[in-house]
C-alpha atoms as a PDB file:
ATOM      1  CA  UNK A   1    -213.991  18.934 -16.629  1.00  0.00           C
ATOM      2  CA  UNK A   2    -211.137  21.275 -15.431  1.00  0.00           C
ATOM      3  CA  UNK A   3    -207.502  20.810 -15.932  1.00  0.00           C
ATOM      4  CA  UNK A   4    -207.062  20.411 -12.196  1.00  0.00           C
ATOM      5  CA  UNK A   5    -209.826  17.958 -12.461  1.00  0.00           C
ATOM      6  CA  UNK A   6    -207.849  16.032 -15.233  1.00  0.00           C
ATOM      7  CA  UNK A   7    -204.660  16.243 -13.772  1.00  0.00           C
ATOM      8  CA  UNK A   8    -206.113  14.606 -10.677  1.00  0.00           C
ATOM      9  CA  UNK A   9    -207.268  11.561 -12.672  1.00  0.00           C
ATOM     10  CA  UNK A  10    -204.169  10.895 -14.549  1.00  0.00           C
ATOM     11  CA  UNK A  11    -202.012   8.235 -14.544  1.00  0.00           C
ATOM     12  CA  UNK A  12    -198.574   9.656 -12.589  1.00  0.00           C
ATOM     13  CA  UNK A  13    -194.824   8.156 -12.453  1.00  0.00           C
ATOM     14  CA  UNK A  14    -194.964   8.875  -8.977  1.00  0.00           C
ATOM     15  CA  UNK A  15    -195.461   6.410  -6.361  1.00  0.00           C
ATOM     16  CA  UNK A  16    -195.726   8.392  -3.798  1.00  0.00           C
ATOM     17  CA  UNK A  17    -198.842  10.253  -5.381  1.00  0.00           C
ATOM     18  CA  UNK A  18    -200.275   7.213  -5.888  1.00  0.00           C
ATOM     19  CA  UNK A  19    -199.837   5.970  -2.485  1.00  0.00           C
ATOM     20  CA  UNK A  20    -201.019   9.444  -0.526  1.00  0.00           C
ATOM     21  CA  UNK A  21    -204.504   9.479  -2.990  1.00  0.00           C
ATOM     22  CA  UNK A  22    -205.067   6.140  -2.057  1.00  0.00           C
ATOM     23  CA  UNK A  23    -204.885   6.468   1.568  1.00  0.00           C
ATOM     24  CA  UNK A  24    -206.314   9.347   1.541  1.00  0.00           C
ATOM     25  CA  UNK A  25    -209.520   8.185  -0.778  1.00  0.00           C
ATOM     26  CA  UNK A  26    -210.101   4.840   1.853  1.00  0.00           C
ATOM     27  CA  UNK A  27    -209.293   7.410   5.087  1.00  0.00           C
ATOM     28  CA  UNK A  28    -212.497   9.535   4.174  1.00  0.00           C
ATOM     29  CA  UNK A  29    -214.625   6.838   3.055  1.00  0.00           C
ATOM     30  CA  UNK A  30    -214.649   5.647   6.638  1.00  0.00           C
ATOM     31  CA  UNK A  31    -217.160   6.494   9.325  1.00  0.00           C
ATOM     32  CA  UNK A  32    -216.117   7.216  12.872  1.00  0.00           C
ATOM     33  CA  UNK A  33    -218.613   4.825  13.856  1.00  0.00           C
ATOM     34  CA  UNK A  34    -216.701   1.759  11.564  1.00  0.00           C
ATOM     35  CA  UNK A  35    -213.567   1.546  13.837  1.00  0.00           C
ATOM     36  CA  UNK A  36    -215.674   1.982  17.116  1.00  0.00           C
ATOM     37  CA  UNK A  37    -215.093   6.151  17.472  1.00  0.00           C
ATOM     38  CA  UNK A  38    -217.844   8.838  18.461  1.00  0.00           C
ATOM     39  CA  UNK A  39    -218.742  10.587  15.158  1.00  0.00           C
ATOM     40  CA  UNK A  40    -219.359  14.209  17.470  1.00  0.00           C
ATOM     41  CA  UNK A  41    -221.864  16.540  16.693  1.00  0.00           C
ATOM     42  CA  UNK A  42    -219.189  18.542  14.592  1.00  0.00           C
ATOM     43  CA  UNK A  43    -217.431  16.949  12.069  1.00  0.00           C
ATOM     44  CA  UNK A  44    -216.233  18.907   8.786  1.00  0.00           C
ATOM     45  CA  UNK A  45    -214.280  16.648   7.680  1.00  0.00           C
ATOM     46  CA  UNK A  46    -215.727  13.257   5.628  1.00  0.00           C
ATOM     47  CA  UNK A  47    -214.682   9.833   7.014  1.00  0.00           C
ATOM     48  CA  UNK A  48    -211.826   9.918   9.331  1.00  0.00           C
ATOM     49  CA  UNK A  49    -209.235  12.319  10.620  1.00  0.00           C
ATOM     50  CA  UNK A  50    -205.833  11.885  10.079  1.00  0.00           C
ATOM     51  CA  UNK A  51    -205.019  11.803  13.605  1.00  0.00           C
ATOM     52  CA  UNK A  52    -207.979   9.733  14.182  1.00  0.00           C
ATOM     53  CA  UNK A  53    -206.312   6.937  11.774  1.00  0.00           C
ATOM     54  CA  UNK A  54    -202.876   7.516  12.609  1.00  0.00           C
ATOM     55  CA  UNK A  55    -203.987   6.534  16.701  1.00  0.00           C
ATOM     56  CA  UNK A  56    -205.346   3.809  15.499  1.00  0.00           C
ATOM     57  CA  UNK A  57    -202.476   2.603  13.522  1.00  0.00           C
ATOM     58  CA  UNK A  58    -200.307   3.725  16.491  1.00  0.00           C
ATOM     59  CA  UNK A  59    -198.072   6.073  14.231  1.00  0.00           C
ATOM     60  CA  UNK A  60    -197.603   9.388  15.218  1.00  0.00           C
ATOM     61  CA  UNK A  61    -199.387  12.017  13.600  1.00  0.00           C
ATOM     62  CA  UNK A  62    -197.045  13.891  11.238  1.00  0.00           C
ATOM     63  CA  UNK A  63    -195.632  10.562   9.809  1.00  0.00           C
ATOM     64  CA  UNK A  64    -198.896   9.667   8.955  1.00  0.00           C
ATOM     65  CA  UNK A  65    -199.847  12.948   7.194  1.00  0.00           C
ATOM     66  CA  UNK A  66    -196.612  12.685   5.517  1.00  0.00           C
ATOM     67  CA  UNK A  67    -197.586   9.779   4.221  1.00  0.00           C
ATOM     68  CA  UNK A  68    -200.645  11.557   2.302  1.00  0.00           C
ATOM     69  CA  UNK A  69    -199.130  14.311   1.494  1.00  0.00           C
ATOM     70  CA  UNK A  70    -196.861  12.309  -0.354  1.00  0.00           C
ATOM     71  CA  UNK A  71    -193.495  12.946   1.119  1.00  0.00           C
ATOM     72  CA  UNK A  72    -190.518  10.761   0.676  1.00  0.00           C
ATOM     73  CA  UNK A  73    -191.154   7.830   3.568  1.00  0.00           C
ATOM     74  CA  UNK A  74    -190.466   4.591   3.840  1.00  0.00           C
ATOM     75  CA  UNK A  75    -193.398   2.881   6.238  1.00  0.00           C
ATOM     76  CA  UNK A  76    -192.083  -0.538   7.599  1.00  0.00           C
ATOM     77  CA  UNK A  77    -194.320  -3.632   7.034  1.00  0.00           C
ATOM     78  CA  UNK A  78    -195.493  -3.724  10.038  1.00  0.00           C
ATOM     79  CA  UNK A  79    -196.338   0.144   9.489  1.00  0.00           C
ATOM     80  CA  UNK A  80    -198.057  -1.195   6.477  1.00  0.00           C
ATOM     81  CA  UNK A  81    -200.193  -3.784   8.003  1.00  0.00           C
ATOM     82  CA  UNK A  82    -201.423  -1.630  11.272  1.00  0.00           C
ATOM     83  CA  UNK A  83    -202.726   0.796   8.927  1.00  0.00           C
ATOM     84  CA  UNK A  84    -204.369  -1.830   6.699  1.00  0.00           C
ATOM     85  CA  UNK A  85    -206.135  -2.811   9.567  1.00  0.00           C
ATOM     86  CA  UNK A  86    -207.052   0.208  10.698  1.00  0.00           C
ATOM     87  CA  UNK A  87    -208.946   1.145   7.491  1.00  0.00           C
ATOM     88  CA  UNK A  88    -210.706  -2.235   7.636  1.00  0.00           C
ATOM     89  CA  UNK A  89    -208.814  -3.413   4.515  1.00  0.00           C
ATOM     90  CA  UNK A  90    -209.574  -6.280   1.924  1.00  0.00           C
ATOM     91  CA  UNK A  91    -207.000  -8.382   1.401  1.00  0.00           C
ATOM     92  CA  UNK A  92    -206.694  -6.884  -2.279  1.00  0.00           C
ATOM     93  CA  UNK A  93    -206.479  -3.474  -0.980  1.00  0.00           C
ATOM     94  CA  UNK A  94    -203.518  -4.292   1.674  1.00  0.00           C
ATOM     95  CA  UNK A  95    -201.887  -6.161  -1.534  1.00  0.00           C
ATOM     96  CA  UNK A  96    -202.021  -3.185  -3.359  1.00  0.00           C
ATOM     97  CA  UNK A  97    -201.111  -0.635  -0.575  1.00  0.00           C
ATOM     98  CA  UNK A  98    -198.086  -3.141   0.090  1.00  0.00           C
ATOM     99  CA  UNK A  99    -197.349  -2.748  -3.786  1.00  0.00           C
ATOM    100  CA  UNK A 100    -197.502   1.004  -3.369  1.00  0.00           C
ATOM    101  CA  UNK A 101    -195.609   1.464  -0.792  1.00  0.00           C
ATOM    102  CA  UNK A 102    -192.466  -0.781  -2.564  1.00  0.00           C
ATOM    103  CA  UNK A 103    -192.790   1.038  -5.685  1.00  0.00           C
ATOM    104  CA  UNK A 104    -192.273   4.057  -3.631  1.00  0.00           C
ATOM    105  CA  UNK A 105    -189.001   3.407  -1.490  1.00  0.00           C
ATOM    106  CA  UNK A 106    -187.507   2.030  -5.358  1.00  0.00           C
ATOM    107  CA  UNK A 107    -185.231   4.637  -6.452  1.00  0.00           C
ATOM    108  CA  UNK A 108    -186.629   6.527 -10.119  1.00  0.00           C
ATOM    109  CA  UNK A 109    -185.974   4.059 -13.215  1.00  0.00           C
ATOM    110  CA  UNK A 110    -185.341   5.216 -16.474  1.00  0.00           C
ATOM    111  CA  UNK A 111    -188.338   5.296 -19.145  1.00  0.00           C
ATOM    112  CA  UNK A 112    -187.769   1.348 -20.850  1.00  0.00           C
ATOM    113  CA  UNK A 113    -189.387   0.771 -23.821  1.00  0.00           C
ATOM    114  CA  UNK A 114    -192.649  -1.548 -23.702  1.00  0.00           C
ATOM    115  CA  UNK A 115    -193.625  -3.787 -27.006  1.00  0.00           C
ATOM    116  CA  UNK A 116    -196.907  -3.894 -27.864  1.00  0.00           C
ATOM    117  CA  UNK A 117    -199.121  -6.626 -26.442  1.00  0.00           C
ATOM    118  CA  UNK A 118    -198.784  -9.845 -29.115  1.00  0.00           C
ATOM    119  CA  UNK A 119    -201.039 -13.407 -29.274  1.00  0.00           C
ATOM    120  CA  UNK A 120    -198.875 -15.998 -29.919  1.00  0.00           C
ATOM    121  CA  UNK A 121    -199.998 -18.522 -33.285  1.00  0.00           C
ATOM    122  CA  UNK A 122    -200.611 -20.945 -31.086  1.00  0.00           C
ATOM    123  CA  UNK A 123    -203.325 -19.128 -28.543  1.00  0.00           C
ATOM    124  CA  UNK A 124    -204.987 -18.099 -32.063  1.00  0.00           C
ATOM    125  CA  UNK A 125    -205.276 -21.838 -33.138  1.00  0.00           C
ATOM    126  CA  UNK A 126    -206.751 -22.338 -29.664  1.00  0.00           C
ATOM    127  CA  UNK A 127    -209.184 -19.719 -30.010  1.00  0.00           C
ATOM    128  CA  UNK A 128    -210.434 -20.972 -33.103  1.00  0.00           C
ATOM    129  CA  UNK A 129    -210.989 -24.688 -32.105  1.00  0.00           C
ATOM    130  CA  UNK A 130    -213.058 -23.440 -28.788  1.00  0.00           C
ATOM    131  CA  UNK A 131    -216.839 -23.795 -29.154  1.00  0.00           C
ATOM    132  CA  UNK A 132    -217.622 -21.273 -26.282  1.00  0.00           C
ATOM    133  CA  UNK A 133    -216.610 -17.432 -26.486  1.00  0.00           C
ATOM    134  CA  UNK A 134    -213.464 -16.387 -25.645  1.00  0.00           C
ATOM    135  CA  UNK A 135    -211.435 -13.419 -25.344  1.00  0.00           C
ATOM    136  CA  UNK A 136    -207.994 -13.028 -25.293  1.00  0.00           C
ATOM    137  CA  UNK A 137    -207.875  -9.707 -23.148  1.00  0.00           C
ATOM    138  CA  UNK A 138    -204.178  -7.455 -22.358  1.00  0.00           C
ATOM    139  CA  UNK A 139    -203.057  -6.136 -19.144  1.00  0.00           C
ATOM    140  CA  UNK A 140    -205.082  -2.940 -19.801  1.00  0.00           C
ATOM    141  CA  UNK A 141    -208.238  -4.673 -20.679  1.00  0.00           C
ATOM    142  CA  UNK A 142    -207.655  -4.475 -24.424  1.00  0.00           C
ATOM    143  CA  UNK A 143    -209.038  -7.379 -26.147  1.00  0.00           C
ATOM    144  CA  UNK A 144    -206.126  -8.491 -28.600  1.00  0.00           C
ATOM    145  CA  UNK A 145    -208.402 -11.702 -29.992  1.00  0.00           C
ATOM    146  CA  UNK A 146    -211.830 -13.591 -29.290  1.00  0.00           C
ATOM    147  CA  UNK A 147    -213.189 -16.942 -30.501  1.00  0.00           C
ATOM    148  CA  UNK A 148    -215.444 -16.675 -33.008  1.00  0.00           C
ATOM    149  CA  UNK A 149    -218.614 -17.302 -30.702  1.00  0.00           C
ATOM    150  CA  UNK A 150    -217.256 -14.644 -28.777  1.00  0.00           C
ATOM    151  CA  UNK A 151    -216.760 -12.411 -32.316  1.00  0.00           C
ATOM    152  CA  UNK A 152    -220.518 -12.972 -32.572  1.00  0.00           C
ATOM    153  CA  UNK A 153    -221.502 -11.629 -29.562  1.00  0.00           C
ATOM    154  CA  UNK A 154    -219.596  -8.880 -29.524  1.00  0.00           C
ATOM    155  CA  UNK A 155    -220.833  -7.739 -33.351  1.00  0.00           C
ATOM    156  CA  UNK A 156    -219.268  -4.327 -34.487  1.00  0.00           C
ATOM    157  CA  UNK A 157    -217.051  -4.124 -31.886  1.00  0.00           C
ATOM    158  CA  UNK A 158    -214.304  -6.340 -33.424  1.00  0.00           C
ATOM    159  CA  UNK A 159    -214.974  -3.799 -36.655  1.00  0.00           C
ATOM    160  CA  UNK A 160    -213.234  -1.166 -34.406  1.00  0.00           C
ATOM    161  CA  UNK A 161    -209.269  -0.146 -35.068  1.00  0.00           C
ATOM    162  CA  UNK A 162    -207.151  -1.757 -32.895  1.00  0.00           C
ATOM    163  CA  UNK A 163    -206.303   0.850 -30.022  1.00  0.00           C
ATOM    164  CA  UNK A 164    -210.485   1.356 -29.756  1.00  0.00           C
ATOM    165  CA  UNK A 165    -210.864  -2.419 -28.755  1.00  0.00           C
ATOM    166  CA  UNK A 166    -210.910  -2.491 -25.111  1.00  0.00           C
ATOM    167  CA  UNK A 167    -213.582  -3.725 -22.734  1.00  0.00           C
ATOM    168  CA  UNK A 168    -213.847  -0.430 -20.736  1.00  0.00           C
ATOM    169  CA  UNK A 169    -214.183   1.918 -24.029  1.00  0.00           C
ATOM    170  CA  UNK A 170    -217.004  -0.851 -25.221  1.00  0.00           C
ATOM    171  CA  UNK A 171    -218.772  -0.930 -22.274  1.00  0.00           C
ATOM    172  CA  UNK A 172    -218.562   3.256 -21.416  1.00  0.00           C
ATOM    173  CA  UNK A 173    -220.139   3.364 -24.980  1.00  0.00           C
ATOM    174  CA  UNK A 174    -223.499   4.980 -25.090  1.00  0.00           C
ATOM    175  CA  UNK A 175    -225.631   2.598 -26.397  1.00  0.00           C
ATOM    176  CA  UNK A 176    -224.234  -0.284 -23.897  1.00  0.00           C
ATOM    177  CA  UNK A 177    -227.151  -0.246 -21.168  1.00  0.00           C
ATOM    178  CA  UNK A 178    -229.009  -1.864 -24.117  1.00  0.00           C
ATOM    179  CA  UNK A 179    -227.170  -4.545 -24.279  1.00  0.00           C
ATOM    180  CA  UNK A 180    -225.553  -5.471 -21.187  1.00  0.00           C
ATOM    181  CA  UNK A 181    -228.638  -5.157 -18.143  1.00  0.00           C
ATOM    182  CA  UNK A 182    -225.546  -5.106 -15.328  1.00  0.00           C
ATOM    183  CA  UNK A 183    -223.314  -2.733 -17.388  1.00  0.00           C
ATOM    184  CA  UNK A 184    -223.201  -0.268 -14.386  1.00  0.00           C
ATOM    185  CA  UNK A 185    -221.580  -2.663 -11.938  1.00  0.00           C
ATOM    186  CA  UNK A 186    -219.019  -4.461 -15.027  1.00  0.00           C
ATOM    187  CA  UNK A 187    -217.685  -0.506 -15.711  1.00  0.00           C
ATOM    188  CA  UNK A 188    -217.007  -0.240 -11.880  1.00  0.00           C
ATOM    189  CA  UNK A 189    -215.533  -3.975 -11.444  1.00  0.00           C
ATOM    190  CA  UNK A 190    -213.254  -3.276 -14.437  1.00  0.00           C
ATOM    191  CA  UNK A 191    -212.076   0.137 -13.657  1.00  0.00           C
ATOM    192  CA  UNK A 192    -211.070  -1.679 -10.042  1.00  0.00           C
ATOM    193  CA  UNK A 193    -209.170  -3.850 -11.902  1.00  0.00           C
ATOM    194  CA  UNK A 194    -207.910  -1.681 -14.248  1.00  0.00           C
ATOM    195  CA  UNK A 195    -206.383   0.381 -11.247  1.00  0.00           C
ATOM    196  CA  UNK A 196    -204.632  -2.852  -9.901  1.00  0.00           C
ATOM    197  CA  UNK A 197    -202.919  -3.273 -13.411  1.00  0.00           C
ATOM    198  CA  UNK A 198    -201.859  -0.046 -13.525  1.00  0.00           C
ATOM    199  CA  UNK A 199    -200.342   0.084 -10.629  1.00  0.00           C
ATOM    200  CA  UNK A 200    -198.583  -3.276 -11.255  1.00  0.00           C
ATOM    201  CA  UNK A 201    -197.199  -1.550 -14.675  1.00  0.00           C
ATOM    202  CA  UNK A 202    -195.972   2.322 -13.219  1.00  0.00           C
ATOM    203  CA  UNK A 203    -195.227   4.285 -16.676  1.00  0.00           C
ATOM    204  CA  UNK A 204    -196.675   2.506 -19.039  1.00  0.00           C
ATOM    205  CA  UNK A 205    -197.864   4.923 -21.884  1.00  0.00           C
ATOM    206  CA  UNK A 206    -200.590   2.548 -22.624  1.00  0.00           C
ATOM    207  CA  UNK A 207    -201.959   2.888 -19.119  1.00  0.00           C
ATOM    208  CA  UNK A 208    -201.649   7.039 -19.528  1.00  0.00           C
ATOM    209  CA  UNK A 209    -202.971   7.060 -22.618  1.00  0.00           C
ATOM    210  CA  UNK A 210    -205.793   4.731 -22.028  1.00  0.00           C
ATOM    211  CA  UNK A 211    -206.996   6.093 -18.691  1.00  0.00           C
ATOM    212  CA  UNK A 212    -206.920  10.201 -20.189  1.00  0.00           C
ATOM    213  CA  UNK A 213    -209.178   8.819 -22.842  1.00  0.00           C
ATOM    214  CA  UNK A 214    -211.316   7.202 -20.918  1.00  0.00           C
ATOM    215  CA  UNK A 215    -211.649  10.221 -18.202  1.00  0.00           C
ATOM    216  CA  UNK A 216    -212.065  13.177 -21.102  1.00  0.00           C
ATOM    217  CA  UNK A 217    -214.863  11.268 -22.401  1.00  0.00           C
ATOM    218  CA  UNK A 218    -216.928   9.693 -19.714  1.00  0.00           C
ATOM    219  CA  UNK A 219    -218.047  11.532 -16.726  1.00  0.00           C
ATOM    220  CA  UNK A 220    -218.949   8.128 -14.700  1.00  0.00           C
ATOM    221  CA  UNK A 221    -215.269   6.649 -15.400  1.00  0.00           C
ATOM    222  CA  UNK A 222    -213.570   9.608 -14.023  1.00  0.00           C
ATOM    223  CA  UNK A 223    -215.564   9.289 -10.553  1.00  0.00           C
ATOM    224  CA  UNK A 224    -214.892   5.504 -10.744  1.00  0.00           C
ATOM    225  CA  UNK A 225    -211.008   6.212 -10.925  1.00  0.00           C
ATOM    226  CA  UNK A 226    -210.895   9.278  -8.483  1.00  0.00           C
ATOM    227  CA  UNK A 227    -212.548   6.333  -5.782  1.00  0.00           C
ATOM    228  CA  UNK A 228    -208.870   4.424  -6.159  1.00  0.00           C
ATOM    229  CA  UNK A 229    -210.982   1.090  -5.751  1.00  0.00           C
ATOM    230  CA  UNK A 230    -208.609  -2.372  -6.668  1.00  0.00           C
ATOM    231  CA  UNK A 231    -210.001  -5.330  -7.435  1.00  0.00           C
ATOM    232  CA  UNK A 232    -208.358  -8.590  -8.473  1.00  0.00           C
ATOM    233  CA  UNK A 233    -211.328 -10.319 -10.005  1.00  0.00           C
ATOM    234  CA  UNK A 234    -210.315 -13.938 -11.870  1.00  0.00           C
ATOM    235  CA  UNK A 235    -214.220 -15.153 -12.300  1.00  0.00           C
ATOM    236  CA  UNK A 236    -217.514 -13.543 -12.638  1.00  0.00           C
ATOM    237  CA  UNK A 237    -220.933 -13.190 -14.634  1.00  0.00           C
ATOM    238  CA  UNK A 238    -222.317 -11.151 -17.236  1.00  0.00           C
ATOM    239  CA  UNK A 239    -225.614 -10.966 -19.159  1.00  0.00           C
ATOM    240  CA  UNK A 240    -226.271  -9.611 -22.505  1.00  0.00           C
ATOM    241  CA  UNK A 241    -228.935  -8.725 -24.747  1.00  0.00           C
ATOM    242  CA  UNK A 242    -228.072 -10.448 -27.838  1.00  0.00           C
ATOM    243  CA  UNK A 243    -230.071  -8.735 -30.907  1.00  0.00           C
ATOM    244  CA  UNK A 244    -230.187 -12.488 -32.596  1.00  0.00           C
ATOM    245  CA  UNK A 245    -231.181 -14.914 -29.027  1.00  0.00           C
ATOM    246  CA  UNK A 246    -232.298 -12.454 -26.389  1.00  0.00           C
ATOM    247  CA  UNK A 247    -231.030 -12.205 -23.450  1.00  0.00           C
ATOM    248  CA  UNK A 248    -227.652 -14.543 -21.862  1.00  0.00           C
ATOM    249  CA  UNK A 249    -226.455 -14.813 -18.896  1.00  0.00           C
ATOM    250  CA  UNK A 250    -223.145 -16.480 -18.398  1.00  0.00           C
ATOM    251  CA  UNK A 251    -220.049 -17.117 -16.488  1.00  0.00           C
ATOM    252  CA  UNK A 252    -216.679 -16.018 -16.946  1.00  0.00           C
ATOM    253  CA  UNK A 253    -213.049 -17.150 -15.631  1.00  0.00           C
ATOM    254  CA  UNK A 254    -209.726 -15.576 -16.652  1.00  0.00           C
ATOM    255  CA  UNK A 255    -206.514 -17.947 -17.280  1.00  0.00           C
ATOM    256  CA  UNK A 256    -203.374 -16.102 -17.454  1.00  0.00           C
ATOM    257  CA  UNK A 257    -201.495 -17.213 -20.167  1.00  0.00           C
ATOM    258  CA  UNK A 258    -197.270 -17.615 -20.510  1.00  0.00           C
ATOM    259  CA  UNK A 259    -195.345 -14.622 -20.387  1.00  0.00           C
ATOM    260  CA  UNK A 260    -194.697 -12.474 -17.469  1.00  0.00           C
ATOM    261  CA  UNK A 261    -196.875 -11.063 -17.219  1.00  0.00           C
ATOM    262  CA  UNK A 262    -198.722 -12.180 -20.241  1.00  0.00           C
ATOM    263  CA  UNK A 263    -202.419 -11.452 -21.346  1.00  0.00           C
ATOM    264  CA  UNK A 264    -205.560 -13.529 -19.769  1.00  0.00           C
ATOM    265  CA  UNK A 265    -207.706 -15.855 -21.928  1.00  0.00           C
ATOM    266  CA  UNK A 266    -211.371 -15.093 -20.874  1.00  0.00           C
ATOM    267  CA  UNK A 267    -213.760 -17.940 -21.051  1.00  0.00           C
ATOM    268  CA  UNK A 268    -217.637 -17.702 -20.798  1.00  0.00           C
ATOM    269  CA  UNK A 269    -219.825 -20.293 -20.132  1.00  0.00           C
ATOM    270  CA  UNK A 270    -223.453 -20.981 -19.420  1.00  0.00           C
ATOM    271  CA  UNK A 271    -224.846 -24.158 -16.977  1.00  0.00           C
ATOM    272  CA  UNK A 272    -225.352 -27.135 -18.840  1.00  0.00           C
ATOM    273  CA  UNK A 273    -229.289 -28.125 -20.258  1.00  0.00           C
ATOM    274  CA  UNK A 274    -230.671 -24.467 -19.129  1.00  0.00           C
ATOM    275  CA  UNK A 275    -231.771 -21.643 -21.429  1.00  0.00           C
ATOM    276  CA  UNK A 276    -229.120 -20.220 -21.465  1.00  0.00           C
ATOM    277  CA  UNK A 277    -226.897 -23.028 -22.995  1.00  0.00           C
ATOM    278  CA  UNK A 278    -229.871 -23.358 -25.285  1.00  0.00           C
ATOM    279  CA  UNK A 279    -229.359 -19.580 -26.702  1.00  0.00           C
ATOM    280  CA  UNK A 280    -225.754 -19.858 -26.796  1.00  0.00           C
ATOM    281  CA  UNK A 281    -226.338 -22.747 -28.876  1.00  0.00           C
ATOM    282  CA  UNK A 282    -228.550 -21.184 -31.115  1.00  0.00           C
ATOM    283  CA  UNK A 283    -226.137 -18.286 -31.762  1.00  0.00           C
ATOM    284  CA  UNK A 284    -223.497 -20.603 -32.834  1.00  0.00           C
ATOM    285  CA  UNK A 285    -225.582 -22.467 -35.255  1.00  0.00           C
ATOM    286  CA  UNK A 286    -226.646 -19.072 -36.579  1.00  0.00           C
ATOM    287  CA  UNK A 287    -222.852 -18.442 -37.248  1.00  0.00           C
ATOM    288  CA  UNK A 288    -222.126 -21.371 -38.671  1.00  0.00           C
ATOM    289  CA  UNK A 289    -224.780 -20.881 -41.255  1.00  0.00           C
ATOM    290  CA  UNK A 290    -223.491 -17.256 -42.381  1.00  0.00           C
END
């Protein structure tokens, strides 16, 4: 990977960066024939046109290109929401362009000072009354304490130091196809949510530090993160291949717990009187007898 490459991927202070790279990323991932437009025999550009978007957005052209490029403008809401609609956007994605866009007209803060990501007693009394696995997972996806059902199925990852325990790193590791079938779509569903964190937290050294890792050492993140994709995900499902029970498939939901903002609880959870309920059973009795 070059150093233009890298510096591409990182994690900048400026909004306005942000903001053109997104726009830009969604404007060429659209098809003429998405908004109702003739795609022409000669097109040598991918996805849209800039004027093609800005017409239907009704903003004039240089604004618009401006706007990717970058340069110090303030879009209106209702600037906002025409182009939102225009690129056919989720409601996540206008959230996030909205959230852009404000970080961007605030004036340049000075660097503050961020204290590292803490579980309160309590939550860690919690986690160890709860009979199903749970994580206790940071802003940045770093998983700051689990339940200990959820310490057995994660094995020798909760052996790792500190700063290596985080659900992206674990799941970008080599050896994870063999254990999670649907690892593929998780990466891409948490770097999407990842990317709506991170914009959420602008200059956090966590978020910089964590994303240039990730990028130097995994091909497949960096094209996830170059795609600018935001998700706000609060439930899903994962299945493993546990090396004690086979294979589980269960549920997940994400609490957010006090503090503002303050780290999720992740809960997983398999349907009542099926096999998988049955496994996750069995692994808990083999814990309890080791």
């Amino acid at each position: 990977m070059t150093d233009d490459s890298l510096d591409a991927l990182a994690v900048t202070d400026d909004p306005r960066r942000e903001l053109a790279e997104f726009l830009r990323t969604r404007r060429t991932r659209l098809r003429p024939q998405d908004v109702g437009l003739e795609p022409g025999p000669r097109r040598r550009v991918a996805g849209l046109r800039r004027e093609e978007l800005a017409l239907l957005a009704g903003v004039s052209s240089d604004y618009y290109q401006r706007m990717e490029q970058g340069r110090d403008v303030h879009p209106s809401e209702q600037v906002l929401d025409a182009l939102a609609r225009a690129l056919n956007f989720t409601a996540e994605e206008s959230r996030h362009l909205h959230g852009l866009a404000a970080a961007a007209r605030t004036p340049a803060r000075r660097p503050r000072e961020h204290a590292p990501e803490e579980v309160p007693p309590t939550t860690l009394r919690l986690l160890h009354t709860m009979p199903a696995p749970a994580l206790v997972v940071g802003r940045f996806l770093d998983v700051l304490a689990w339940s200990p059902l959820a310490g057995a199925l994660l094995g020798e990852f909760t052996e790792r130091p500190r700063a290596e325990r985080n659900l992206l790193a674990l799941l970008l590791h080599p050896e994870a196809d063999q254990t999670c079938p649907e690892r593929a779509a998780t990466v891409a569903e948490l770097t999407a949510m990842l990317r709506a964190q991170v914009a959420a937290h602008p200059g956090h050294p966590r978020a910089a530090e964590l994303v240039g890792e990730l990028a130097v050492h995994s091909g497949e993140f960096a094209t996830l993160w170059a795609r600018h994709d935001v998700e706000e995900t609060t439930r899903g499902r994962m299945c493993v291949n546990h090396p004690l029970v086979g294979e589980l498939n269960l549920d997940w939901d994400a609490y957010p717990l006090p503090g503002d903002p303050g780290p999720m609880l992740i809960v997983y959870t398999a349907e009542d009187g099926g096999p998988d309920a049955e496994r996750l059973q069995l692994l808990a009795g083999l814990l309890g007898t080791r």
